[in-house]
N, C-alpha and C. Protein backbone atom coordinates (compact mmCIF):
# COMPACT_ATOMS: atom_id res chain seq x y z
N UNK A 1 -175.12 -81.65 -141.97
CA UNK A 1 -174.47 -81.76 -140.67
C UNK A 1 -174.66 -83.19 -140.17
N UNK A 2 -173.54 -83.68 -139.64
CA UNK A 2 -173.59 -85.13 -139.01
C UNK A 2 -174.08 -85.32 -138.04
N UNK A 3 -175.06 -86.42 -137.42
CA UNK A 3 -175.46 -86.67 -136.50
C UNK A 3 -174.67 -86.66 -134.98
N UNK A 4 -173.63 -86.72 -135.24
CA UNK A 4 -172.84 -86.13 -133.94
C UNK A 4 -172.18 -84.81 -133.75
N UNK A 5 -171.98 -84.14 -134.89
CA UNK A 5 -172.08 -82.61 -134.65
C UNK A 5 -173.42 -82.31 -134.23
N UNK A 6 -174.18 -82.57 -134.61
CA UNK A 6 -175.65 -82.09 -134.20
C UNK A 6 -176.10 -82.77 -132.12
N UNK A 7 -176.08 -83.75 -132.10
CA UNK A 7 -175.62 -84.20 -130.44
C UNK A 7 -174.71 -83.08 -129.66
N UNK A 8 -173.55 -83.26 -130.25
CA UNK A 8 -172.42 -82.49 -129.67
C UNK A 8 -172.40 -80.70 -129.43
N UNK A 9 -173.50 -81.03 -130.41
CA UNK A 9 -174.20 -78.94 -130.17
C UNK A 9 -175.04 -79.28 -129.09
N UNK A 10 -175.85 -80.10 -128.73
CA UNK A 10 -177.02 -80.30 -127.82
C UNK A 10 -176.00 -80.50 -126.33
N UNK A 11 -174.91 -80.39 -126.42
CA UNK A 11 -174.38 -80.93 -125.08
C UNK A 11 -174.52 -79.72 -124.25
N UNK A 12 -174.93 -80.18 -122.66
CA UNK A 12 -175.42 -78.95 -121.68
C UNK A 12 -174.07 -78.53 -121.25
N UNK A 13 -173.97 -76.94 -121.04
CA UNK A 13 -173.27 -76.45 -120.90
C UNK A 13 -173.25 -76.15 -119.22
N UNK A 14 -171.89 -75.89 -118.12
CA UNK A 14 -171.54 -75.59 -117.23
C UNK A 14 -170.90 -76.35 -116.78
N UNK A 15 -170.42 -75.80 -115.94
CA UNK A 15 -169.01 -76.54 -114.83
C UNK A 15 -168.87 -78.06 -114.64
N UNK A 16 -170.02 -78.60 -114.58
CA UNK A 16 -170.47 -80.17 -113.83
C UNK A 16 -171.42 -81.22 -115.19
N UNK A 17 -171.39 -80.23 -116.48
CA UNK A 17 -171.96 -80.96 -117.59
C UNK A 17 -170.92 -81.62 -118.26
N UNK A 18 -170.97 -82.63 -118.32
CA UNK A 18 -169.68 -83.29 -118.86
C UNK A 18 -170.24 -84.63 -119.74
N UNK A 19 -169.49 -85.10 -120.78
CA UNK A 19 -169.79 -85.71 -121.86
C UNK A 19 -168.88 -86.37 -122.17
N UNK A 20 -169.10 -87.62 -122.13
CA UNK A 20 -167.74 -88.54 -123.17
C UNK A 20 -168.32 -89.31 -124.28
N UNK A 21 -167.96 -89.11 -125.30
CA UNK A 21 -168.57 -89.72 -126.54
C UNK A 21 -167.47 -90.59 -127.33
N UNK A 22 -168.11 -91.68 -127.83
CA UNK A 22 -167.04 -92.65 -128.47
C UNK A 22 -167.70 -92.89 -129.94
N UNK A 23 -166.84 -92.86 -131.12
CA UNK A 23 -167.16 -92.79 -132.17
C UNK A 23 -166.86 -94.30 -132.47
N UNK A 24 -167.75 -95.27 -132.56
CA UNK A 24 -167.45 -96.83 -132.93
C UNK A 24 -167.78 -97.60 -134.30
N UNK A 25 -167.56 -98.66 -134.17
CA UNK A 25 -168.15 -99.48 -135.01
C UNK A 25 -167.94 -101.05 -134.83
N UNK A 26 -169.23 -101.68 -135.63
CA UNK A 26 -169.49 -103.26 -135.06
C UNK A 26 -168.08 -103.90 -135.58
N UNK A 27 -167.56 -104.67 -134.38
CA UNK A 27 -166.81 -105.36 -134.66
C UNK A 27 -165.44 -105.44 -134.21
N UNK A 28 -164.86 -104.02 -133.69
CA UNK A 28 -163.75 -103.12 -133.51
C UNK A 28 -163.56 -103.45 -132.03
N UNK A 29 -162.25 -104.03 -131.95
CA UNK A 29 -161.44 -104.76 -130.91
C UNK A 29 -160.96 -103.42 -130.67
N UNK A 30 -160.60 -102.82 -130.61
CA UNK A 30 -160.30 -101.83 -130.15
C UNK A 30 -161.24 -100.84 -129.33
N UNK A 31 -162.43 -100.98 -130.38
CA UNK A 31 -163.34 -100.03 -129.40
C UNK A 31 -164.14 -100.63 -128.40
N UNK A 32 -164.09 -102.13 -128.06
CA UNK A 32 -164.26 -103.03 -127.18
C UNK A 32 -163.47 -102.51 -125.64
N UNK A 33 -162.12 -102.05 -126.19
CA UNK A 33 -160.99 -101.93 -125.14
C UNK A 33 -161.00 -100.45 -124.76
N UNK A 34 -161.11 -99.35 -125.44
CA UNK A 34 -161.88 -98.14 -124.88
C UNK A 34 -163.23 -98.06 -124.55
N UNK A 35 -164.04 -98.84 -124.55
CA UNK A 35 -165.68 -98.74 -123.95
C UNK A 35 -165.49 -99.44 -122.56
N UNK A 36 -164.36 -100.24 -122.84
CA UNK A 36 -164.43 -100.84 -121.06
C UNK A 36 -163.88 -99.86 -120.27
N UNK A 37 -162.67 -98.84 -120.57
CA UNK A 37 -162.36 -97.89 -120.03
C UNK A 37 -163.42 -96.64 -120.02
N UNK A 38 -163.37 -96.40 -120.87
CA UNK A 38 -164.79 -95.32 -120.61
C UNK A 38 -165.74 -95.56 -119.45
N UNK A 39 -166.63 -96.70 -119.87
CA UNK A 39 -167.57 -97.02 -118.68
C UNK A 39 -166.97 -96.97 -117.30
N UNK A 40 -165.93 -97.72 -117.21
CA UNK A 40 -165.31 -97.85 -115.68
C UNK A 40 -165.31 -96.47 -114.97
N UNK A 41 -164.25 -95.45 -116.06
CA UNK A 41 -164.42 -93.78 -115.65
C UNK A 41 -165.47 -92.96 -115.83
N UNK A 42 -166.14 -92.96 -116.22
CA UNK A 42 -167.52 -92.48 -116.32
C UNK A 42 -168.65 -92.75 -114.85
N UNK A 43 -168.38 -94.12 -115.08
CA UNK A 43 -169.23 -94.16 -113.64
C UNK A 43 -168.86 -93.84 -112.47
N UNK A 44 -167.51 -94.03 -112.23
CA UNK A 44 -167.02 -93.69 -111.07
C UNK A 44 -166.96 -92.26 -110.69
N UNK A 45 -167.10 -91.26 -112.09
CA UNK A 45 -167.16 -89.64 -111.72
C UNK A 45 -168.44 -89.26 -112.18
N UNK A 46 -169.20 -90.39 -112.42
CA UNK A 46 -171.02 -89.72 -112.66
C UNK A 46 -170.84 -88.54 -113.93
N UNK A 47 -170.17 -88.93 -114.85
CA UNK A 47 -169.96 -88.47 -115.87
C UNK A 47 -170.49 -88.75 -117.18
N UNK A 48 -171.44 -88.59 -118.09
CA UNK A 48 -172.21 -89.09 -118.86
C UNK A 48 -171.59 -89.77 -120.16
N UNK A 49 -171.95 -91.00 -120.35
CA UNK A 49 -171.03 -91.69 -121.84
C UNK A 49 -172.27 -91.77 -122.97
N UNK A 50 -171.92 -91.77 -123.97
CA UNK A 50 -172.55 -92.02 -125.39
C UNK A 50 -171.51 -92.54 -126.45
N UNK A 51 -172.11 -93.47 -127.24
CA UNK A 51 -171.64 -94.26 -128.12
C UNK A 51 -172.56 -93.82 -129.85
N UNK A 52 -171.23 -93.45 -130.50
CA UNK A 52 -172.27 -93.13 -131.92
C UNK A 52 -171.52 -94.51 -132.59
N UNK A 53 -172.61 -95.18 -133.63
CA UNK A 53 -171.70 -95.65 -134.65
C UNK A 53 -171.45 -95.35 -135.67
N UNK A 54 -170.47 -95.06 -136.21
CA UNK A 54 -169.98 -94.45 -137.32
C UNK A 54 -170.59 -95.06 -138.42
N UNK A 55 -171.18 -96.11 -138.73
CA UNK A 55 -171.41 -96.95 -139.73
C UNK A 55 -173.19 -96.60 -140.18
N UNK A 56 -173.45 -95.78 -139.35
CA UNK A 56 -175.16 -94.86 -139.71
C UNK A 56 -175.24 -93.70 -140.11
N UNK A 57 -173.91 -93.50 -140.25
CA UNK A 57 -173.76 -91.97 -140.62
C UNK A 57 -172.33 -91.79 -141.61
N UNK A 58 -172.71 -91.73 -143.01
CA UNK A 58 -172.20 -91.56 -144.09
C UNK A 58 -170.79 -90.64 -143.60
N UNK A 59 -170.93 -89.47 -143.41
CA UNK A 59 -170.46 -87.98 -143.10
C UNK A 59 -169.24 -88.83 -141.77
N UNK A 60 -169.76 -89.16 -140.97
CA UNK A 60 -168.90 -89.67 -140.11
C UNK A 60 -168.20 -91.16 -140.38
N UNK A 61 -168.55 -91.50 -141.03
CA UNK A 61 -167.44 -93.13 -142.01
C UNK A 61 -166.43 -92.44 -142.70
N UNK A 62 -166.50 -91.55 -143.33
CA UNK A 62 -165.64 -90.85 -143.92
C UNK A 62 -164.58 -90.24 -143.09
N UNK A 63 -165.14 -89.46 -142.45
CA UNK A 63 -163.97 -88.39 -141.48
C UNK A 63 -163.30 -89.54 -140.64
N UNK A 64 -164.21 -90.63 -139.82
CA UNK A 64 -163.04 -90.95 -139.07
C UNK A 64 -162.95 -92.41 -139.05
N UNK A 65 -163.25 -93.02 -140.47
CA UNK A 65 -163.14 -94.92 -140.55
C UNK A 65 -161.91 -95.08 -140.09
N UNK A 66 -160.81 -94.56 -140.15
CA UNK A 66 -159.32 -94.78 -140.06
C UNK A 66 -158.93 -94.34 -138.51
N UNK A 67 -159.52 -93.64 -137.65
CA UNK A 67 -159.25 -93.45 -136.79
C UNK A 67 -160.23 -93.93 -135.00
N UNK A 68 -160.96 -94.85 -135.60
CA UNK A 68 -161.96 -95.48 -134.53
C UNK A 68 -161.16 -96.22 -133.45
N UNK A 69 -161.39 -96.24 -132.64
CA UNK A 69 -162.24 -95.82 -131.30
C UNK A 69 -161.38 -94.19 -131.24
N UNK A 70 -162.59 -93.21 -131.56
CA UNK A 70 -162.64 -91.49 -131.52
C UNK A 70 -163.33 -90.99 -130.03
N UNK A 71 -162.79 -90.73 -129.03
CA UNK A 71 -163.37 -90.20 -128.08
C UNK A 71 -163.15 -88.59 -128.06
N UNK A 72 -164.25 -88.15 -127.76
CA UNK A 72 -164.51 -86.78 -127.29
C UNK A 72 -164.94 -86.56 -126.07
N UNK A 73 -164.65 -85.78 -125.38
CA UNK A 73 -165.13 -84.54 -124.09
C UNK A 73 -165.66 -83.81 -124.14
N UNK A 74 -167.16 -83.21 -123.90
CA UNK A 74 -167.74 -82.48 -124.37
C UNK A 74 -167.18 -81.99 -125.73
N UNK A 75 -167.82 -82.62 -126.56
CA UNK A 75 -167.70 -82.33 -128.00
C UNK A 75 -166.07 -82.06 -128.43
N UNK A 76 -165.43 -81.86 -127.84
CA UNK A 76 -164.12 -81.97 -128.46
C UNK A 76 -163.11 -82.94 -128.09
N UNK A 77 -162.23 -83.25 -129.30
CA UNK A 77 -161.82 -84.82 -129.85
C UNK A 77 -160.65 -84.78 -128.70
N UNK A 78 -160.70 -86.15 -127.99
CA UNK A 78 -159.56 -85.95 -127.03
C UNK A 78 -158.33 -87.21 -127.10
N UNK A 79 -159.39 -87.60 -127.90
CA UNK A 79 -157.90 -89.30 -127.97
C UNK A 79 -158.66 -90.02 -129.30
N UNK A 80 -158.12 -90.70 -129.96
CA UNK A 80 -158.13 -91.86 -130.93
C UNK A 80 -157.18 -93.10 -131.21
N UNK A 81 -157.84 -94.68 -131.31
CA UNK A 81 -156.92 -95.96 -131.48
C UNK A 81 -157.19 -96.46 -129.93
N UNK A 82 -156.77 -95.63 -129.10
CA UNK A 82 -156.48 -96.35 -127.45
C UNK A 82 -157.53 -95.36 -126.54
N UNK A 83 -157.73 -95.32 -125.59
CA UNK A 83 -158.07 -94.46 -124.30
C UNK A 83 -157.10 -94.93 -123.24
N UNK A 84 -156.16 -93.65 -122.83
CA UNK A 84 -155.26 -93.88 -122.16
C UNK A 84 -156.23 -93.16 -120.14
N UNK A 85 -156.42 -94.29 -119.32
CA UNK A 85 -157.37 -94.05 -118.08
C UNK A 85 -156.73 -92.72 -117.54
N UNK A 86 -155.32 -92.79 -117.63
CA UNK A 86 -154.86 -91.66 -116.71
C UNK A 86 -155.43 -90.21 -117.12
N UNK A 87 -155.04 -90.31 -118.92
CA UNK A 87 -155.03 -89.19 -119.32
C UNK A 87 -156.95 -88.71 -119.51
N UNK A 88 -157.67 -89.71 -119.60
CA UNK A 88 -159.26 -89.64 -119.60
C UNK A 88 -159.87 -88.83 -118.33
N UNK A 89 -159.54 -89.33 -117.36
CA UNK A 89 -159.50 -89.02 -115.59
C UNK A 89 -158.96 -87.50 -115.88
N UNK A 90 -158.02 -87.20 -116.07
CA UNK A 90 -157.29 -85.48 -116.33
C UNK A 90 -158.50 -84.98 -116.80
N UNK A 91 -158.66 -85.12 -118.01
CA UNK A 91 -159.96 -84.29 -119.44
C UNK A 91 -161.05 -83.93 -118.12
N UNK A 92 -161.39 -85.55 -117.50
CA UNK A 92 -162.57 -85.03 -116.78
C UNK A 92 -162.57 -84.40 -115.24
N UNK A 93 -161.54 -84.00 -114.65
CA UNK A 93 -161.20 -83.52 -113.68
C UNK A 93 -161.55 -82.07 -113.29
């Protein structure tokens, strides 16, 4: 089991537990440009962010080298390539 399936089981459950996770790696202009969005929305709704890098975890280079910057919402995959603010703000609403 991958180190972020295993996180993503640990995520607290109820109404107001909320999770945004970004699947990255060093270097990635792209995930430069969804971490600035993330953070901005995250803080402003006191919503918790985490950053895995894909590049420590074998299991996860595989599944998603081709699709980085991978964001999830409490554990499930909600966007990949871009983070679109409007549609991020919705997930966490």
């Amino acid at each position: 089991m991958s180190l972020f399936r295993r996180r993503s089981a640990a995520t607290p459950q109820g109404p107001s537990a909320q999770l945004v996770t970004m699947l990255s790696r060093p270097g990635c202009h792209l995930c430069d440009d969804a971490r600035a969005v993330i953070v901005r929305v995250t803080a402003e709704l006191g919503v918790a962010f985490e950053e895995v890098d894909i590049t420590t975890d074998p299991e996860l280079e595989e599944e998603y080298r081709e699709q980085i910057p991978v964001t999830f919402v409490d554990g499930r995959q909600h966007d990949f390539w871009r983070v679109d603010e409007r549609r991020l703000r919705a997930a966490l609403a």
